[in-house]
N, C-alpha and C. Protein backbone atom coordinates (compact mmCIF):
# COMPACT_ATOMS: atom_id res chain seq x y z
N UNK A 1 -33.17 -13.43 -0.92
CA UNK A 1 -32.32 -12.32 -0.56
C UNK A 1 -32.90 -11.05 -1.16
N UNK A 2 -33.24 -10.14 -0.35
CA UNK A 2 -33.52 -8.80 -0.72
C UNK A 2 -32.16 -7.99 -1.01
N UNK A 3 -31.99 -7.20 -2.51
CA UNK A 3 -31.12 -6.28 -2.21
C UNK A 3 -31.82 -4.79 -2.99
N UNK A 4 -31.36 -4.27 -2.37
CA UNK A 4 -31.90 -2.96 -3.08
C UNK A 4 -30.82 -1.80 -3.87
N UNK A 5 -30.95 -1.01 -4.26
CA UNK A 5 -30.26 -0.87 -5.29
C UNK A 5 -30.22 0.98 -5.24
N UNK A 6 -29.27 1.25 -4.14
CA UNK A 6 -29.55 2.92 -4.00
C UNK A 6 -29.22 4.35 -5.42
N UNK A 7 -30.13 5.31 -5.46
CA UNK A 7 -29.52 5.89 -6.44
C UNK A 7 -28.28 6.93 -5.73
N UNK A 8 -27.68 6.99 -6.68
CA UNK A 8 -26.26 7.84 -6.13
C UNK A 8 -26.87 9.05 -5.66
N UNK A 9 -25.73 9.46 -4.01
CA UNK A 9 -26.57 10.20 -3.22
C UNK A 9 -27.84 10.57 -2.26
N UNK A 10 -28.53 9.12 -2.67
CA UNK A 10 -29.39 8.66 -1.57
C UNK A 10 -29.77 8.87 -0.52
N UNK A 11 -28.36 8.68 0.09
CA UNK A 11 -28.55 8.33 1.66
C UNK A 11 -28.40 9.97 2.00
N UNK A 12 -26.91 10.61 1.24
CA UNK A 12 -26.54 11.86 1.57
C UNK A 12 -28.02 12.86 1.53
N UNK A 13 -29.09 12.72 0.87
CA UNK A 13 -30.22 13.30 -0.01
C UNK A 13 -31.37 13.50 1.12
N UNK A 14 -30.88 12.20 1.80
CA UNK A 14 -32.27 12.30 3.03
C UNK A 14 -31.48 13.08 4.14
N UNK A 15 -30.45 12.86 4.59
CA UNK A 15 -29.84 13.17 5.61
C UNK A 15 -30.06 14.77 5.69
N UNK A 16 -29.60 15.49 4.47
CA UNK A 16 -30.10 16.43 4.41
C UNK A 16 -31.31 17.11 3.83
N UNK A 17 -32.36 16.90 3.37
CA UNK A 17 -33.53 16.86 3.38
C UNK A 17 -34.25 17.14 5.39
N UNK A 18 -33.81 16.40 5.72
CA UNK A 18 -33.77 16.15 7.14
C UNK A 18 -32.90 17.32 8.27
N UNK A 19 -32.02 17.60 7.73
CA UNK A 19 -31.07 19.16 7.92
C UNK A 19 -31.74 20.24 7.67
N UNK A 20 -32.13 20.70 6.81
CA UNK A 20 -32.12 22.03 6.20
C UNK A 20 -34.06 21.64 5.34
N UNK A 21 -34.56 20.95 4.86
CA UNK A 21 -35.32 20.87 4.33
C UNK A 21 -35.27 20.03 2.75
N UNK A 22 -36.59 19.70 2.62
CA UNK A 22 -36.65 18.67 1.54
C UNK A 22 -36.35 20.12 0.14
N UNK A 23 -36.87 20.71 0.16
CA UNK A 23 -36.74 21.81 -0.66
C UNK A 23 -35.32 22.48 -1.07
N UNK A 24 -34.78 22.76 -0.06
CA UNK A 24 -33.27 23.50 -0.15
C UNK A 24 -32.39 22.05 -0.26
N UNK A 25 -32.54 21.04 0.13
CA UNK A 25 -31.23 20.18 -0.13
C UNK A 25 -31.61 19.06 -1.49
N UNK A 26 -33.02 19.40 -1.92
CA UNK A 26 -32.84 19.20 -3.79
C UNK A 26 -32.33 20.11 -4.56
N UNK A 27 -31.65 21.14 -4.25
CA UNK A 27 -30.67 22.35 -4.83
C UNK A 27 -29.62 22.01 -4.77
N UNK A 28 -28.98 21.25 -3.99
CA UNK A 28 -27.43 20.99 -3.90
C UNK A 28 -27.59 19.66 -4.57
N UNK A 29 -26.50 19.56 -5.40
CA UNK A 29 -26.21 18.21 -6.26
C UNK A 29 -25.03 17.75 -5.42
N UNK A 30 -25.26 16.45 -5.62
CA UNK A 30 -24.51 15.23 -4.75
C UNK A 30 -23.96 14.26 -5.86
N UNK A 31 -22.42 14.55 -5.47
CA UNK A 31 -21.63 13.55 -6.72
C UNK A 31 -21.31 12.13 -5.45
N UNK A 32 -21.59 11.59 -5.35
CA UNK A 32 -21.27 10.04 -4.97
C UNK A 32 -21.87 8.68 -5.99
N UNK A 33 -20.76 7.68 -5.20
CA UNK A 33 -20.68 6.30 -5.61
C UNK A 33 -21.93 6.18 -5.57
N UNK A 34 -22.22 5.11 -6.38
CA UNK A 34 -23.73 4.01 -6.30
C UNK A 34 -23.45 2.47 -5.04
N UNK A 35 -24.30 2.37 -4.61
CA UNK A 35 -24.47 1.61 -3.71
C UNK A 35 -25.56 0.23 -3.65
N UNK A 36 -25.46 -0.82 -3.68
CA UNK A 36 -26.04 -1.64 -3.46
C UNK A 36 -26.35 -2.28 -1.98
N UNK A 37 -27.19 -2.54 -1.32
CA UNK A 37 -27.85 -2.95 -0.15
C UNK A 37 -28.24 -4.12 0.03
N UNK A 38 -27.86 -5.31 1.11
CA UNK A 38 -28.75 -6.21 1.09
C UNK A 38 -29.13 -6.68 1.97
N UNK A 39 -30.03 -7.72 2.41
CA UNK A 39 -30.99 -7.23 3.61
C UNK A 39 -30.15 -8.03 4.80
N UNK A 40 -28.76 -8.75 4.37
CA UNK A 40 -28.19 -9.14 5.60
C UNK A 40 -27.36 -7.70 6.19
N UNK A 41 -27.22 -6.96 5.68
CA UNK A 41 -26.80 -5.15 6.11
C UNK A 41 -25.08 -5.13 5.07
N UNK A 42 -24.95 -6.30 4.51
CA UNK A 42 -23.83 -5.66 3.27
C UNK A 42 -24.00 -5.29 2.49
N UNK A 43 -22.96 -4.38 2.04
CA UNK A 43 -23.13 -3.64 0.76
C UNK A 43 -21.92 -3.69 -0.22
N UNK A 44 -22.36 -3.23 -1.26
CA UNK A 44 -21.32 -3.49 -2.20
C UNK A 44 -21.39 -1.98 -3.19
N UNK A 45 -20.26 -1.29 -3.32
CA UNK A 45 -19.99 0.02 -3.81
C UNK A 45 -19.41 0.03 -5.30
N UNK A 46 -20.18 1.04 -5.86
CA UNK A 46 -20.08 0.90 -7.51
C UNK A 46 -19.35 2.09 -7.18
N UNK A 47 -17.62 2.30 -7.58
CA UNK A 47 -17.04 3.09 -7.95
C UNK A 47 -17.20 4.13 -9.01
N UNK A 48 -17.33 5.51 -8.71
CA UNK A 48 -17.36 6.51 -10.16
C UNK A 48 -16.62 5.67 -10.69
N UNK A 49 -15.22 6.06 -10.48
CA UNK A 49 -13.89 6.22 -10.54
C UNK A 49 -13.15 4.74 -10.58
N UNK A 50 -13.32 3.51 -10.97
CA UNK A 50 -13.08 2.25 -11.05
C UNK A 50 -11.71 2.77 -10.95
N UNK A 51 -11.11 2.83 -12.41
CA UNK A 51 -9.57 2.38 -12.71
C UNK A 51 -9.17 3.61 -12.28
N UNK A 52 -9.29 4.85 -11.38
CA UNK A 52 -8.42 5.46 -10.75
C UNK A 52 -7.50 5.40 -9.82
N UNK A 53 -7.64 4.09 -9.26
CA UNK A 53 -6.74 4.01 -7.96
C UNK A 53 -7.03 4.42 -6.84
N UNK A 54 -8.31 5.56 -6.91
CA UNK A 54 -8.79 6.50 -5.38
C UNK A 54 -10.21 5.82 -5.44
N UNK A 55 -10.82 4.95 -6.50
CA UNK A 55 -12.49 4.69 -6.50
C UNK A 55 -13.08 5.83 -6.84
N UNK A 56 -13.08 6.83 -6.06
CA UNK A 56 -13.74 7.86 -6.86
C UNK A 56 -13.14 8.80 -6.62
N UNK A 57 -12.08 9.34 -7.63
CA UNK A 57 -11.40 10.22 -7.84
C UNK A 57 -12.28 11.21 -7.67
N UNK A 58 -12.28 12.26 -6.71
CA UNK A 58 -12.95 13.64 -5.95
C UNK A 58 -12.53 14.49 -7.28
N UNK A 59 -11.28 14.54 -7.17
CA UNK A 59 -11.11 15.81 -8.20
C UNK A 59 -11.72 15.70 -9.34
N UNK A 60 -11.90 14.36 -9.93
CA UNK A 60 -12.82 14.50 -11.43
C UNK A 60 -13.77 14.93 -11.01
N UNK A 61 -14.48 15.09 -10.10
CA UNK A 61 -16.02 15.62 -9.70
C UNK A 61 -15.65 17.39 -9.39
N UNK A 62 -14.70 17.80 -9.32
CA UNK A 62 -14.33 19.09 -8.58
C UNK A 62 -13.73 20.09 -9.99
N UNK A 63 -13.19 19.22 -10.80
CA UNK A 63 -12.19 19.99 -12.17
C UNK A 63 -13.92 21.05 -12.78
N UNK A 64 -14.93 20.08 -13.27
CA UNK A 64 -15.52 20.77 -14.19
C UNK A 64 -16.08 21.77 -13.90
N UNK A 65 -16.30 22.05 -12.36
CA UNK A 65 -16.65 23.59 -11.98
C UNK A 65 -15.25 24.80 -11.66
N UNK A 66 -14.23 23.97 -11.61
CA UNK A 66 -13.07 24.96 -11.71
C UNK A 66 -13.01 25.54 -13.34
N UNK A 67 -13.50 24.81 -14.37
CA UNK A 67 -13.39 25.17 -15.53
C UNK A 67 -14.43 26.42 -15.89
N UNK A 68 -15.84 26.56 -15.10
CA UNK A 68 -16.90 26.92 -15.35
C UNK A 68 -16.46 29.04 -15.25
N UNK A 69 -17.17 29.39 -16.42
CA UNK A 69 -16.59 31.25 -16.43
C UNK A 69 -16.25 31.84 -15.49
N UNK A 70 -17.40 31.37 -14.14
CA UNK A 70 -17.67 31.89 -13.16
C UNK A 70 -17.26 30.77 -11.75
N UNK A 71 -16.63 30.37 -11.61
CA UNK A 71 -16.85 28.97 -10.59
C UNK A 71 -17.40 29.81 -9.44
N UNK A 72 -17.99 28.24 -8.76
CA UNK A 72 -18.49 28.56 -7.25
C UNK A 72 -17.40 28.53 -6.73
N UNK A 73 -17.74 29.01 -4.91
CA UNK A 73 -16.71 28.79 -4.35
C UNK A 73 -16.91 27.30 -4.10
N UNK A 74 -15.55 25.95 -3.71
CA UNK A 74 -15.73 25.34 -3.67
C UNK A 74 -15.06 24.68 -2.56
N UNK A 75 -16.07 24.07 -0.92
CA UNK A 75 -15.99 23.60 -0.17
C UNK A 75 -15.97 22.39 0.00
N UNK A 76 -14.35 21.68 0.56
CA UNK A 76 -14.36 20.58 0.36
C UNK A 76 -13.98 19.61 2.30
N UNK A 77 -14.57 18.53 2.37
CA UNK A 77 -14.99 18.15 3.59
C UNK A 77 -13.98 16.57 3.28
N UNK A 78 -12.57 16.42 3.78
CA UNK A 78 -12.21 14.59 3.46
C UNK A 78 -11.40 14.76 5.04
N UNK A 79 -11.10 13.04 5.03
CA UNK A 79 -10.42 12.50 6.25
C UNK A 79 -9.45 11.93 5.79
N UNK A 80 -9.02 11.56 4.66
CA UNK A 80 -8.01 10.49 4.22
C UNK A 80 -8.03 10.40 3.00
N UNK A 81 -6.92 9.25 2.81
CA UNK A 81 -6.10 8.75 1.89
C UNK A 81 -7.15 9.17 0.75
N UNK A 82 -8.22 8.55 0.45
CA UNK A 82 -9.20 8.77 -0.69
C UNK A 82 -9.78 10.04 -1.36
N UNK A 83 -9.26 11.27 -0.48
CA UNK A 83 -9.73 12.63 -0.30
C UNK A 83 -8.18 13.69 -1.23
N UNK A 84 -7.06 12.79 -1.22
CA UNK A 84 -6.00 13.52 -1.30
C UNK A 84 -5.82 14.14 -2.70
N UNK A 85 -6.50 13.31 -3.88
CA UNK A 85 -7.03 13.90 -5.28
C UNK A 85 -7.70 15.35 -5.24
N UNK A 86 -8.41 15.38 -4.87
CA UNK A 86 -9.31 16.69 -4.54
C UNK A 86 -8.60 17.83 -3.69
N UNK A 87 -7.59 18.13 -2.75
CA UNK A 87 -7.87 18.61 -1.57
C UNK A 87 -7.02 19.66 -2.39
N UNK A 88 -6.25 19.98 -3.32
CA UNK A 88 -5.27 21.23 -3.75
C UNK A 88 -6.66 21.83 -4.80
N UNK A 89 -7.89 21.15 -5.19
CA UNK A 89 -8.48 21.83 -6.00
C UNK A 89 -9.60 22.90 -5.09
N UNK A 90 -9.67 22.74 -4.11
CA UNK A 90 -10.96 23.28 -3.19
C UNK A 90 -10.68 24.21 -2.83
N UNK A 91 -11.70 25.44 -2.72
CA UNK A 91 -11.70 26.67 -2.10
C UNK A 91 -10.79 27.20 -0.74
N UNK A 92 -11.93 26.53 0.00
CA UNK A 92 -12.14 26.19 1.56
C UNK A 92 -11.70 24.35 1.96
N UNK A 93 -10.99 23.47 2.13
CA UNK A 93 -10.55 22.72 2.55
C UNK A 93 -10.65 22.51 3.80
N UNK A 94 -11.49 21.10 4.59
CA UNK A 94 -12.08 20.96 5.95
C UNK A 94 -10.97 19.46 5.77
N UNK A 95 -10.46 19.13 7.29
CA UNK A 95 -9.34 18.18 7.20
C UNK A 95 -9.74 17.32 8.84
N UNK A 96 -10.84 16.35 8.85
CA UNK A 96 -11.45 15.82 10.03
C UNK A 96 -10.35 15.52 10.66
N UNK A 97 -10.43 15.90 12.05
CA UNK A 97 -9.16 15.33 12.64
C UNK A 97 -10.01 13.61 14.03
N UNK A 98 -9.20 13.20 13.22
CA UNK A 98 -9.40 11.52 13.71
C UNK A 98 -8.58 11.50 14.87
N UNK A 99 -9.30 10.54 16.55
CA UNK A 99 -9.20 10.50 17.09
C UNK A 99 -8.07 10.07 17.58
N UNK A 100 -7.43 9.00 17.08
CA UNK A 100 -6.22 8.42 16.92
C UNK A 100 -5.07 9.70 16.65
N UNK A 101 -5.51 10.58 16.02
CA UNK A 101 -3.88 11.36 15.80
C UNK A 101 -3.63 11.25 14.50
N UNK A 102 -4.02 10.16 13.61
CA UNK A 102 -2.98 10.19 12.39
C UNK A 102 -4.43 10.24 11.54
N UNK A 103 -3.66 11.05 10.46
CA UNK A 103 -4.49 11.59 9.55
C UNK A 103 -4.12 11.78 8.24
N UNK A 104 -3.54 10.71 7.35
CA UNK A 104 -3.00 11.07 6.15
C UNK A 104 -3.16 12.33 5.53
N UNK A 105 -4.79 12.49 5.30
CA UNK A 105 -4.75 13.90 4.03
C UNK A 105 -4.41 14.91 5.04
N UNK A 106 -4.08 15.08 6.21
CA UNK A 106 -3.68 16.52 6.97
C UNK A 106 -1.94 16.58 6.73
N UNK A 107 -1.59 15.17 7.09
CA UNK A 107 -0.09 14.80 6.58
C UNK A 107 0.26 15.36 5.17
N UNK A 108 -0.34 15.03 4.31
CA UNK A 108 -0.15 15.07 2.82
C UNK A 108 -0.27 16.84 2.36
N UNK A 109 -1.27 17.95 2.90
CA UNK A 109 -1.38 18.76 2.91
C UNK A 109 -0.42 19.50 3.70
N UNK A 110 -0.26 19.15 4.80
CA UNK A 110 1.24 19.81 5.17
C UNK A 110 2.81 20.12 4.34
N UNK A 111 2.75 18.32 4.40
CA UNK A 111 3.61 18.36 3.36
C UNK A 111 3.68 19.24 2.00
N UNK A 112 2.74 19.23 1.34
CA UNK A 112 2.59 20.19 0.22
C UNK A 112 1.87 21.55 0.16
N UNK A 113 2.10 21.93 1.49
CA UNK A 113 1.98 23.56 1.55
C UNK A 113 0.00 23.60 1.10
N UNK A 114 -0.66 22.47 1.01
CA UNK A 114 -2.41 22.93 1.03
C UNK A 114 -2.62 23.74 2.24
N UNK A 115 -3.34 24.88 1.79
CA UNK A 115 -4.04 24.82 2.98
C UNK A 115 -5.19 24.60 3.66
N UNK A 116 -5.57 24.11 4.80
CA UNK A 116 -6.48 23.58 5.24
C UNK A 116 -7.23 23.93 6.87
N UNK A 117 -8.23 23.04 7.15
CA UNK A 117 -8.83 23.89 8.42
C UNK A 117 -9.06 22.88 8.65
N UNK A 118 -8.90 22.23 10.53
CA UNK A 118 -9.24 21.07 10.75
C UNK A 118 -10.63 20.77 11.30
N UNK A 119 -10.90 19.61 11.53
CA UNK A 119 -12.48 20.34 12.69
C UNK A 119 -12.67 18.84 12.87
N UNK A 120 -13.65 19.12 14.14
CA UNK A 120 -13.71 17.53 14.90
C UNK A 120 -15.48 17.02 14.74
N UNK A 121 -15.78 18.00 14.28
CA UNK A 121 -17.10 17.64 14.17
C UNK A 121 -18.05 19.05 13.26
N UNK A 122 -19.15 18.65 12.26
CA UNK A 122 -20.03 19.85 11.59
C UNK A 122 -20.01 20.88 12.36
N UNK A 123 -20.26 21.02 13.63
CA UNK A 123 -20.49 21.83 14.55
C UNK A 123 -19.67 23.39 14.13
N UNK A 124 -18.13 22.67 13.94
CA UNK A 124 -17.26 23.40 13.85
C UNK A 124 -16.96 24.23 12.43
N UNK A 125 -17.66 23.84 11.46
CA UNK A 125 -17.53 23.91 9.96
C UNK A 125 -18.47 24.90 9.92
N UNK A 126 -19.44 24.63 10.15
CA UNK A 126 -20.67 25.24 9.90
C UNK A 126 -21.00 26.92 9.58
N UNK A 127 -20.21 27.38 11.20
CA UNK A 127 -20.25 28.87 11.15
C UNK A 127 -19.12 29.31 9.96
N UNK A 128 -17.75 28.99 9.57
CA UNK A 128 -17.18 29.04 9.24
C UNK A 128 -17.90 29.09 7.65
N UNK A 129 -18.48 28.18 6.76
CA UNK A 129 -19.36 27.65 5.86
C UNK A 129 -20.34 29.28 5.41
N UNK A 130 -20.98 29.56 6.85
CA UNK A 130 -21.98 30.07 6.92
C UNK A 130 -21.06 31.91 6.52
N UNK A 131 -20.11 31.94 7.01
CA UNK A 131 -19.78 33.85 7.23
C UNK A 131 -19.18 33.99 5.81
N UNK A 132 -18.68 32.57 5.36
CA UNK A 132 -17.93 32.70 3.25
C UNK A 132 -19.47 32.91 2.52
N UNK A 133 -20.66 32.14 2.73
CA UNK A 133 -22.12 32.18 1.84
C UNK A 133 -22.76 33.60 2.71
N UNK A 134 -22.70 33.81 3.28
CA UNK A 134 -23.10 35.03 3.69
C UNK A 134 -22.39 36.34 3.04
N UNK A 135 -21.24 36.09 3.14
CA UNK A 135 -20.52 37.35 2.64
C UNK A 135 -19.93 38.13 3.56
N UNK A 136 -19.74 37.58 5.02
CA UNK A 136 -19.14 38.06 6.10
C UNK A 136 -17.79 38.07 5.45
N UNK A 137 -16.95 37.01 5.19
CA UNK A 137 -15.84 36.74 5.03
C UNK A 137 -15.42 36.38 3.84
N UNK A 138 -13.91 36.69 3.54
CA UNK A 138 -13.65 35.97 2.32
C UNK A 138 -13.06 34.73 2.33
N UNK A 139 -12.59 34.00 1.28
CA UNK A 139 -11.97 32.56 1.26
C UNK A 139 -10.90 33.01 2.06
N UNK A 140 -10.22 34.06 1.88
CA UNK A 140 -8.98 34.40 2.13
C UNK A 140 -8.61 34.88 3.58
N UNK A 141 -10.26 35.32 4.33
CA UNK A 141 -10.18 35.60 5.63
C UNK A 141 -9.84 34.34 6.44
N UNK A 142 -10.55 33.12 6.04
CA UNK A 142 -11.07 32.15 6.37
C UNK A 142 -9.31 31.23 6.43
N UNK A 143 -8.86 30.76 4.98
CA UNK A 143 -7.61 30.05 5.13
C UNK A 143 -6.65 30.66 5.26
N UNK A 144 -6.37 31.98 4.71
CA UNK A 144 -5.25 32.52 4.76
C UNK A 144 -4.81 32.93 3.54
């Protein structure tokens, strides 16, 4: 049995490497799980976040730049249940809307007054992404 043994962010690392360039997407740091591979195509996921209840609690990855003198702005991209830790800490808040209709973290954000922006695909994020890093717009043009 072959298994291989990914480093966290991996997969995310090439994908964009492959986007934007090998150069500009070793600038962006990538907080994800560790991953194991094996050559029948299962995998098995090393939780940040074990005893959190979410696996990998988003917001512990999101708090230490809210703490930072200066924070970035901070753009956050979830579909669900696992995303709902994070989604009151983020700048800009992206809320995939799933084909089916139901969408917990859009539910959950309603409910608690987040606000958020939905989108069905990058396509739609992108320009939006692009006019806040540009300086077209502010956070505030953008959600409200």
């Amino acid at each position: 049995m072959i298994c291989v043994s990914m480093p966290k962010g991996a997969l995310i690392r090439a994908v964009l490497s492959g986007l934007i360039g090998e150069k500009e997407a070793s600038e962006i740091e990538i907080i994800a799980n560790d991953a194991q591979i094996f050559d029948d195509g299962k995998w098995d996921i090393f939780y940040r976040h074990p005893t959190s209840g979410f696996g990998h609690d988003k917001s512990q990855a999101i708090l230490p730049y809210r703490r930072l003198p200066n924070p970035p702005t901070i753009f956050f991209f979830g579909d669900g249940v696992s995303d709902i830790s994070a989604a009151r800490h983020a700048d800009v808040l992206f809320v995939k809307q799933k084909p089916n209709g139901e969408n917990d973290l859009s539910t959950y954000c309603t409910r608690e007054n987040i606000k958020h922006l939905l989108f069905q695909d990058f396509s739609q994020a992108i320009p939006i992404v692009a006019s806040l890093v540009k300086g077209e717009k502010t956070v505030k043009d953008v959600v409200g």
